[in-house]
PDB file of N, CA and C in Angstrom:
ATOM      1  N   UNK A   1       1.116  -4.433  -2.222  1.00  0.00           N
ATOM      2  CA  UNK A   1       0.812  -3.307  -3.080  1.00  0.00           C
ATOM      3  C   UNK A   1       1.563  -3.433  -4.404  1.00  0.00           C
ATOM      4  N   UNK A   2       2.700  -3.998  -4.256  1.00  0.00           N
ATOM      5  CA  UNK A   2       3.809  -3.989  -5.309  1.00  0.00           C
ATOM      6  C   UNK A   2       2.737  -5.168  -6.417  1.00  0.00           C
ATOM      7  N   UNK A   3       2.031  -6.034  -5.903  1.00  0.00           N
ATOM      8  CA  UNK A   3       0.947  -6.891  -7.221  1.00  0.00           C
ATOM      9  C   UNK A   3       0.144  -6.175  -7.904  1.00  0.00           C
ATOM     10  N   UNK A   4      -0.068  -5.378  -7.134  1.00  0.00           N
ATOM     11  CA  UNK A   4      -1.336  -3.985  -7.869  1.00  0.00           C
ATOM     12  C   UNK A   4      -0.800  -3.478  -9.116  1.00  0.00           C
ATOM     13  N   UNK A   5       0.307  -3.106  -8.532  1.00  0.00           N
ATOM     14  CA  UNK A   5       1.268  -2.172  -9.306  1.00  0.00           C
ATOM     15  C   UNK A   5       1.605  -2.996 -10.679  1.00  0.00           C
ATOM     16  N   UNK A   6       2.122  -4.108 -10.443  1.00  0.00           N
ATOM     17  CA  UNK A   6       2.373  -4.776 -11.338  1.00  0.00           C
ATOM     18  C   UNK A   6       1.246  -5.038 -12.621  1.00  0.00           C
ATOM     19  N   UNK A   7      -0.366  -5.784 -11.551  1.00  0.00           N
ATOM     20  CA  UNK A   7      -1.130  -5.856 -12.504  1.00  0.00           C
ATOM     21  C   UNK A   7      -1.589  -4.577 -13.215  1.00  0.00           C
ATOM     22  N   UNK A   8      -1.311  -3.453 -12.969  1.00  0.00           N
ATOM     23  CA  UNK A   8      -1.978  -2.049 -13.669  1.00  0.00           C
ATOM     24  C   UNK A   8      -1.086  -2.096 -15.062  1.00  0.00           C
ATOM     25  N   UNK A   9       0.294  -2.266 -14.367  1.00  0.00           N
ATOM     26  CA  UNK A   9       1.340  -1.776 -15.806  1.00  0.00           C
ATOM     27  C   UNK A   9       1.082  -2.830 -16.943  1.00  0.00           C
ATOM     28  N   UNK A  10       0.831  -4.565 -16.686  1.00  0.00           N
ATOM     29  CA  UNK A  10       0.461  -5.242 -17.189  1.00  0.00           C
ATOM     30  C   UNK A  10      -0.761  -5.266 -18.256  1.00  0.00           C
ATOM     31  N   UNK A  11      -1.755  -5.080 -17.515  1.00  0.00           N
ATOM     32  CA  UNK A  11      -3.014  -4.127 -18.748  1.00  0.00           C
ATOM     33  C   UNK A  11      -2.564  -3.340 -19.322  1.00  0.00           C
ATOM     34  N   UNK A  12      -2.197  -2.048 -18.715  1.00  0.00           N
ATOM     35  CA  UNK A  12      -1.581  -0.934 -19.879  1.00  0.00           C
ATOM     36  C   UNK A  12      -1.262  -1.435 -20.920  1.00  0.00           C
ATOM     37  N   UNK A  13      -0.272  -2.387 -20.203  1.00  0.00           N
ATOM     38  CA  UNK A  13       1.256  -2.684 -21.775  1.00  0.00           C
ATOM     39  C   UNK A  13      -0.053  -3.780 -22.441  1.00  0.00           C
ATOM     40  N   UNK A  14      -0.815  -4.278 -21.905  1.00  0.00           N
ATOM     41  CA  UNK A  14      -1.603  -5.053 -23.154  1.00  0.00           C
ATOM     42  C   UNK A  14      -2.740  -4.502 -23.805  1.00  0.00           C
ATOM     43  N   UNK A  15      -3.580  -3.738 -23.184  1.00  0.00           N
ATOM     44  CA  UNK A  15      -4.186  -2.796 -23.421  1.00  0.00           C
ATOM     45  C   UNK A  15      -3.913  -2.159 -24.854  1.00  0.00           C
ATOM     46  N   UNK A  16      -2.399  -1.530 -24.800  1.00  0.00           N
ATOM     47  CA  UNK A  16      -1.707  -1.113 -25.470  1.00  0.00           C
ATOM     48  C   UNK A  16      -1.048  -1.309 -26.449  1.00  0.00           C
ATOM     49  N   UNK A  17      -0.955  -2.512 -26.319  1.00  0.00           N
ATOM     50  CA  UNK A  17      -0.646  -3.747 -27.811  1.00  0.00           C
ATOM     51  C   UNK A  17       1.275  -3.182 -28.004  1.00  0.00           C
ATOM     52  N   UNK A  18       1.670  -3.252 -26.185  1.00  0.00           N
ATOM     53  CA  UNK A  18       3.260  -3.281 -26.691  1.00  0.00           C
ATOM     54  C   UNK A  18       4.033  -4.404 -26.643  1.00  0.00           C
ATOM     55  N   UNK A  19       4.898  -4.533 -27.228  1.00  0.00           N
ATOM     56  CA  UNK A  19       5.820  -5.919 -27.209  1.00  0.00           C
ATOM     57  C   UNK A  19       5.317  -7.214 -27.177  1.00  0.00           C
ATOM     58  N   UNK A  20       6.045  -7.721 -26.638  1.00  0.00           N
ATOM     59  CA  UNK A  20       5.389  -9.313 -26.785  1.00  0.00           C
ATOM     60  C   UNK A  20       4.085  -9.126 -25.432  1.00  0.00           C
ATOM     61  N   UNK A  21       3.827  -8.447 -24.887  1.00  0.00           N
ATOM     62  CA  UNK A  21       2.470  -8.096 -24.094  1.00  0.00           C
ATOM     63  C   UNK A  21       1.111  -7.764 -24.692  1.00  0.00           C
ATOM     64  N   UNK A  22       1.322  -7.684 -26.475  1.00  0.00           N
ATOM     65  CA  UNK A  22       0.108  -7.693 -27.242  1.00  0.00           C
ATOM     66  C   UNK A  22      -0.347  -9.470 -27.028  1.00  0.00           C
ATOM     67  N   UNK A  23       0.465 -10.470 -27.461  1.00  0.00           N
ATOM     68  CA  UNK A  23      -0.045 -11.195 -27.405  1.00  0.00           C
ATOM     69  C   UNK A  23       0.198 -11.916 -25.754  1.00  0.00           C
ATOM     70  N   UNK A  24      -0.121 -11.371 -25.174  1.00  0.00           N
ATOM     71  CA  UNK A  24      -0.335 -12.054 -23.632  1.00  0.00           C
ATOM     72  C   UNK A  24      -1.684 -12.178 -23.530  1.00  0.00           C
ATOM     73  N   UNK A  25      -2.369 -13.362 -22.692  1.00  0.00           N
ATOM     74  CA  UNK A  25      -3.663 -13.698 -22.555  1.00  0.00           C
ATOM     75  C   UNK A  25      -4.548 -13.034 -21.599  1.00  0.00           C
ATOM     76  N   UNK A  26      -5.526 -12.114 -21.884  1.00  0.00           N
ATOM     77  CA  UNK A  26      -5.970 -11.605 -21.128  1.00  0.00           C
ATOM     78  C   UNK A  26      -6.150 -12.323 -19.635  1.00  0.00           C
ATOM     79  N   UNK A  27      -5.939 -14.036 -19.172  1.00  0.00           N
ATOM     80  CA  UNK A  27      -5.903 -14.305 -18.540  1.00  0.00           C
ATOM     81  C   UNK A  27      -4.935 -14.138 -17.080  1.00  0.00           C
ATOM     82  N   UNK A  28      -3.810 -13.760 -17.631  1.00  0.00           N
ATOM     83  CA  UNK A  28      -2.639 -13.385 -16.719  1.00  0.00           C
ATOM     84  C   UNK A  28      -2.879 -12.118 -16.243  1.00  0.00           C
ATOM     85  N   UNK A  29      -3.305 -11.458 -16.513  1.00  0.00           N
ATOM     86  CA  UNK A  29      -3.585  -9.982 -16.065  1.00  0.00           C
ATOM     87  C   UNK A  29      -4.764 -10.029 -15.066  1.00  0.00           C
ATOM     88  N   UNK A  30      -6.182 -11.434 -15.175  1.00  0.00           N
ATOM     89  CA  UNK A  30      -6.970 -10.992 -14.405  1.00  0.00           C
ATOM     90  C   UNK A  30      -6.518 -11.937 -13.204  1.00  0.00           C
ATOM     91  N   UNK A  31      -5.245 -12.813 -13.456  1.00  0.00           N
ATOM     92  CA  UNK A  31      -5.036 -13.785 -12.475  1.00  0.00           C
ATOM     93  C   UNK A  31      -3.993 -12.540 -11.406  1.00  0.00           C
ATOM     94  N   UNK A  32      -3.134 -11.751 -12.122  1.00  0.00           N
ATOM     95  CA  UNK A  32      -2.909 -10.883 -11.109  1.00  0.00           C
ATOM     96  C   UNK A  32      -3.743 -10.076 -10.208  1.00  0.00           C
ATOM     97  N   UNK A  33      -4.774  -9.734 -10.744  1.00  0.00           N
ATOM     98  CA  UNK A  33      -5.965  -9.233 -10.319  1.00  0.00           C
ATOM     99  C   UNK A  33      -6.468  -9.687  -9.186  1.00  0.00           C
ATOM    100  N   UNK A  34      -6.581 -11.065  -9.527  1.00  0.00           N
ATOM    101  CA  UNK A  34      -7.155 -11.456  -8.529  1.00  0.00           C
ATOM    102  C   UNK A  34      -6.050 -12.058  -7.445  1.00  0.00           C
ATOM    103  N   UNK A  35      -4.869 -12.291  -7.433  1.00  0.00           N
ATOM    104  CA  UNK A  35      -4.046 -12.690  -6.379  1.00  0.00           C
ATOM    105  C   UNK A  35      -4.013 -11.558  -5.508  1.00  0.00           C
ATOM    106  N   UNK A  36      -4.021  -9.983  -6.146  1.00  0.00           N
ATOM    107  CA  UNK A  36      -3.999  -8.583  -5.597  1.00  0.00           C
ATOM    108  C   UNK A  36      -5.519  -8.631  -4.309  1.00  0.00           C
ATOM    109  N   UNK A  37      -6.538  -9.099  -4.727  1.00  0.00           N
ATOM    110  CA  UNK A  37      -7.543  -9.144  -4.344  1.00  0.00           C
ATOM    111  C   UNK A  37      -7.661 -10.261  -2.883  1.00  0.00           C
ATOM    112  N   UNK A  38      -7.206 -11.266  -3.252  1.00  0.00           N
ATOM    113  CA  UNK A  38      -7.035 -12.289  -2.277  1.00  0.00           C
ATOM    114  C   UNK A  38      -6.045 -11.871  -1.337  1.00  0.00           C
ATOM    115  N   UNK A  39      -4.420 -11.032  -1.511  1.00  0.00           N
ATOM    116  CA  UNK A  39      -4.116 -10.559  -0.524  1.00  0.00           C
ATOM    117  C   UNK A  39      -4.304  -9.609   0.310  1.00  0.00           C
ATOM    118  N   UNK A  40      -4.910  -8.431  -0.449  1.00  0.00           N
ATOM    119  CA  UNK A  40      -5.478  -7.481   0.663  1.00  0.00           C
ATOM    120  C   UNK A  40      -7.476  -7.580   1.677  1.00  0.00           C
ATOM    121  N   UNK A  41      -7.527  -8.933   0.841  1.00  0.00           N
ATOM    122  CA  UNK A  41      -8.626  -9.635   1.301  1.00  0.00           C
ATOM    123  C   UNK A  41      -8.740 -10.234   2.770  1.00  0.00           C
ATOM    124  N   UNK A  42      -7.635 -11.376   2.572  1.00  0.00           N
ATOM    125  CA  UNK A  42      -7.472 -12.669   3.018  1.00  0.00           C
ATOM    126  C   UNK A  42      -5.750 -12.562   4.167  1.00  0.00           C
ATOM    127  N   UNK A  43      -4.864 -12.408   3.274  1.00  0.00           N
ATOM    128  CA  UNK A  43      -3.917 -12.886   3.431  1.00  0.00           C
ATOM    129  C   UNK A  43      -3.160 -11.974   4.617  1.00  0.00           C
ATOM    130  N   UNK A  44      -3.759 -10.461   4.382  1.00  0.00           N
ATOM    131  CA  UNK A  44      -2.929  -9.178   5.122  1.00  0.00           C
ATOM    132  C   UNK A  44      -3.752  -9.521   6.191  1.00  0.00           C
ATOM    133  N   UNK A  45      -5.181  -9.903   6.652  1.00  0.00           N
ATOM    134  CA  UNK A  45      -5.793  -9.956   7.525  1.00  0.00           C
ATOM    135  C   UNK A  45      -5.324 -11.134   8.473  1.00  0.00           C
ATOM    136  N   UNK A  46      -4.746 -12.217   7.768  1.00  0.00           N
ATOM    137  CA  UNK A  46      -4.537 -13.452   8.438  1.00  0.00           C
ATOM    138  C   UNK A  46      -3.427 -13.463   8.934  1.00  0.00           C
ATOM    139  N   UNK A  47      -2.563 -12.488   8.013  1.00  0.00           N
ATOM    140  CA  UNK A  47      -1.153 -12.437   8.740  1.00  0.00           C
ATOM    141  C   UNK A  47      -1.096 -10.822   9.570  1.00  0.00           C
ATOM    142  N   UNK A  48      -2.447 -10.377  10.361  1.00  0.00           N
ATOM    143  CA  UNK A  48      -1.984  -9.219  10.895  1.00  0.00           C
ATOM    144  C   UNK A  48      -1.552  -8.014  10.831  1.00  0.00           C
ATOM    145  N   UNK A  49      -1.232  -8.001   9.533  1.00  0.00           N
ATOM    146  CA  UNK A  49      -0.535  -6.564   8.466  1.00  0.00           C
ATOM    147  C   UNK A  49      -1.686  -5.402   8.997  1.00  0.00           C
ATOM    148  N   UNK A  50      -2.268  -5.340   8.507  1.00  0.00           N
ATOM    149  CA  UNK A  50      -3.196  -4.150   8.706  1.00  0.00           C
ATOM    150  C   UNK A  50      -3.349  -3.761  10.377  1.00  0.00           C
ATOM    151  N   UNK A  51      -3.374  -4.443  11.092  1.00  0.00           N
ATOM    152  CA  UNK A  51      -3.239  -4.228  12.275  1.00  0.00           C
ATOM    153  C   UNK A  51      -1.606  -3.968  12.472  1.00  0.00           C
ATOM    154  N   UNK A  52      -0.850  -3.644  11.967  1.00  0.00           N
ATOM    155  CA  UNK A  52       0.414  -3.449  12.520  1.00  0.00           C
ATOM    156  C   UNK A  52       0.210  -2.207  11.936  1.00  0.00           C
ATOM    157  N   UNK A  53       0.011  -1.986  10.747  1.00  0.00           N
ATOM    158  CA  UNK A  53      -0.065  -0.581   9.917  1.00  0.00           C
ATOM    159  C   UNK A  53      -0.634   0.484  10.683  1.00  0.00           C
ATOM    160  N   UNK A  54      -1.601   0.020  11.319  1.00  0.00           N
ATOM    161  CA  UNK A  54      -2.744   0.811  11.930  1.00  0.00           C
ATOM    162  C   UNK A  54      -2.146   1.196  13.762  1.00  0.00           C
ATOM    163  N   UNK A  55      -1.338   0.491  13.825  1.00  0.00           N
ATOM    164  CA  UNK A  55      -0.898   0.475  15.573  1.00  0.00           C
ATOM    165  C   UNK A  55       0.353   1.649  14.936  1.00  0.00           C
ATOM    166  N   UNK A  56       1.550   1.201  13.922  1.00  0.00           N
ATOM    167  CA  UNK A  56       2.665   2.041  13.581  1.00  0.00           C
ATOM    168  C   UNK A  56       1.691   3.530  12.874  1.00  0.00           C
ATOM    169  N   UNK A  57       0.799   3.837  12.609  1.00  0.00           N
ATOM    170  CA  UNK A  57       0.315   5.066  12.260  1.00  0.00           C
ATOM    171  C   UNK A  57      -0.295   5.880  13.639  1.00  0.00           C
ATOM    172  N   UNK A  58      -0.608   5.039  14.292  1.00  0.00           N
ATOM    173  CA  UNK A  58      -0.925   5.573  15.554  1.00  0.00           C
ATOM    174  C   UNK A  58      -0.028   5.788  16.522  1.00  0.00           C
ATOM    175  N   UNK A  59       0.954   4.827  16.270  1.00  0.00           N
ATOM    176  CA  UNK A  59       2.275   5.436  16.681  1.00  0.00           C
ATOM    177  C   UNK A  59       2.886   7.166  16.574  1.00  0.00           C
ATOM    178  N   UNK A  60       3.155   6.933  14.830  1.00  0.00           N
ATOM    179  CA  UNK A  60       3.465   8.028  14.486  1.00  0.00           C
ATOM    180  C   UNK A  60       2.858   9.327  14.911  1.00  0.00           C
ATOM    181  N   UNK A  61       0.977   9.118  14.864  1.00  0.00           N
ATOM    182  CA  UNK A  61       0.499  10.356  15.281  1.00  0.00           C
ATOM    183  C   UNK A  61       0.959  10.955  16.274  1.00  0.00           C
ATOM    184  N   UNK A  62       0.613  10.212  17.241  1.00  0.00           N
ATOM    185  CA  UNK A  62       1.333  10.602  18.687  1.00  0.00           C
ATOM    186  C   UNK A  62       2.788  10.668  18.869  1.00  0.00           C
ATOM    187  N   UNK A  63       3.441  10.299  18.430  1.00  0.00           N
ATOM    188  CA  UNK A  63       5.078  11.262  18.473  1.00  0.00           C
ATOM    189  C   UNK A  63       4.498  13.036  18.066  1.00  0.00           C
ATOM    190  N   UNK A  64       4.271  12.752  16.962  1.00  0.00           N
ATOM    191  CA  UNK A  64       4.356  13.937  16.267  1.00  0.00           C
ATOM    192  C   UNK A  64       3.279  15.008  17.149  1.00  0.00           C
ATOM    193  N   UNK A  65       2.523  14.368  17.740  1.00  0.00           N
ATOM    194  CA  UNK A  65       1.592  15.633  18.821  1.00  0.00           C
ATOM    195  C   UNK A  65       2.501  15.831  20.098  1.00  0.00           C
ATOM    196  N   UNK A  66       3.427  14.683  20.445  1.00  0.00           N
ATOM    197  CA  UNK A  66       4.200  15.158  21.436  1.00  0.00           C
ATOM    198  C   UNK A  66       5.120  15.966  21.350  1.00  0.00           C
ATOM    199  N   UNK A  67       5.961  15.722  19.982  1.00  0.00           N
ATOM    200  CA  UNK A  67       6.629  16.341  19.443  1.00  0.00           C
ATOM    201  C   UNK A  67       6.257  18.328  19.464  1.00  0.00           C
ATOM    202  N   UNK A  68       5.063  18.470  18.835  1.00  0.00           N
ATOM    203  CA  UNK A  68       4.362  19.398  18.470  1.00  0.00           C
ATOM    204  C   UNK A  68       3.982  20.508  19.688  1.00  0.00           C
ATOM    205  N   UNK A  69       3.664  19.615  20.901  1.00  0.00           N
ATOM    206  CA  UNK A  69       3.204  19.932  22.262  1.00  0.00           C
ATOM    207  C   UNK A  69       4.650  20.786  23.026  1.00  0.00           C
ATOM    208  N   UNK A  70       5.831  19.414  22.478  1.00  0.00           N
ATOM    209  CA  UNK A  70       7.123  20.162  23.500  1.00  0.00           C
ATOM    210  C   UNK A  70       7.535  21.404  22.905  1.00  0.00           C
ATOM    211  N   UNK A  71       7.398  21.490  21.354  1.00  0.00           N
ATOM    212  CA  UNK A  71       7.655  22.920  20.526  1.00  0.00           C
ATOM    213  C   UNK A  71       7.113  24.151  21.347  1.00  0.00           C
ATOM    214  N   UNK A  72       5.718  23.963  20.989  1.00  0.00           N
ATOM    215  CA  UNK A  72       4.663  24.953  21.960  1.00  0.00           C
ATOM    216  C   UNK A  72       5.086  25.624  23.216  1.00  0.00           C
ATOM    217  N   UNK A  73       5.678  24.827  24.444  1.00  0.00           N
ATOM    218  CA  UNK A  73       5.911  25.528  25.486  1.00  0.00           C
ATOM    219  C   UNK A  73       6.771  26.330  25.562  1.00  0.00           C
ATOM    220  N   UNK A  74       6.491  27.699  26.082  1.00  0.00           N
ATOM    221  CA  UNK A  74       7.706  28.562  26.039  1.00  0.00           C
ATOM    222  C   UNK A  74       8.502  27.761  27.673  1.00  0.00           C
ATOM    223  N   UNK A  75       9.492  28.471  27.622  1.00  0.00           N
ATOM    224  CA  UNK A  75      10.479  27.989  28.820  1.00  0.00           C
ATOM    225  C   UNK A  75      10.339  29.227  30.172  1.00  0.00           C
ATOM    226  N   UNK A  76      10.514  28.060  30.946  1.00  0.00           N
ATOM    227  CA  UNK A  76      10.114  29.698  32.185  1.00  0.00           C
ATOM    228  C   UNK A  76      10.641  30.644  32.335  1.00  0.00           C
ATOM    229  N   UNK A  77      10.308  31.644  32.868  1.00  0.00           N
ATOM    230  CA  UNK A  77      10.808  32.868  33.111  1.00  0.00           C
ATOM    231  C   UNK A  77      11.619  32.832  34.349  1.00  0.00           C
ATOM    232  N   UNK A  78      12.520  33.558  34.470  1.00  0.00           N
ATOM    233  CA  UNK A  78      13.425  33.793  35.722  1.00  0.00           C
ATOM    234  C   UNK A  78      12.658  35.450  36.833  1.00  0.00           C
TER     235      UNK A  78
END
């Protein structure tokens, strides 16, 4: 995500004609582009990422309903 990030601020600042990023080649910006593209393509899939993301979110859900569930019960009565 952090390449994304990078290539966005990169256009801006050239986009924008700041600093020595006016004269940067529009080429570097679409080569970030596209490395951004090839990893959430290619690379997160090959190395499993998204499937870990997706198991640790499903994780999380379910704490938090168990969590949520033990709140709920009142405690018995005597």
């Amino acid at each position: 995500m952090w390449l994304l990030w990078v290539a966005v601020a990169l256009a801006v600042l050239r986009g924008a004609g700041i600093g020595w990023f006016a004269g940067l080649s529009w080429w570097w910006v679409g080569l970030l582009f596209g490395a951004a593209f090839l990893w959430f393509e290619f690379f997160e899939k090959w190395l499993g990422l998204e499937k870990k993301r997706a198991m640790d979110e499903m994780a999380a859900t379910r704490k938090r309903r168990i969590e949520r569930a033990l709140r709920q019960k009142t405690p018995p009565r005597r």
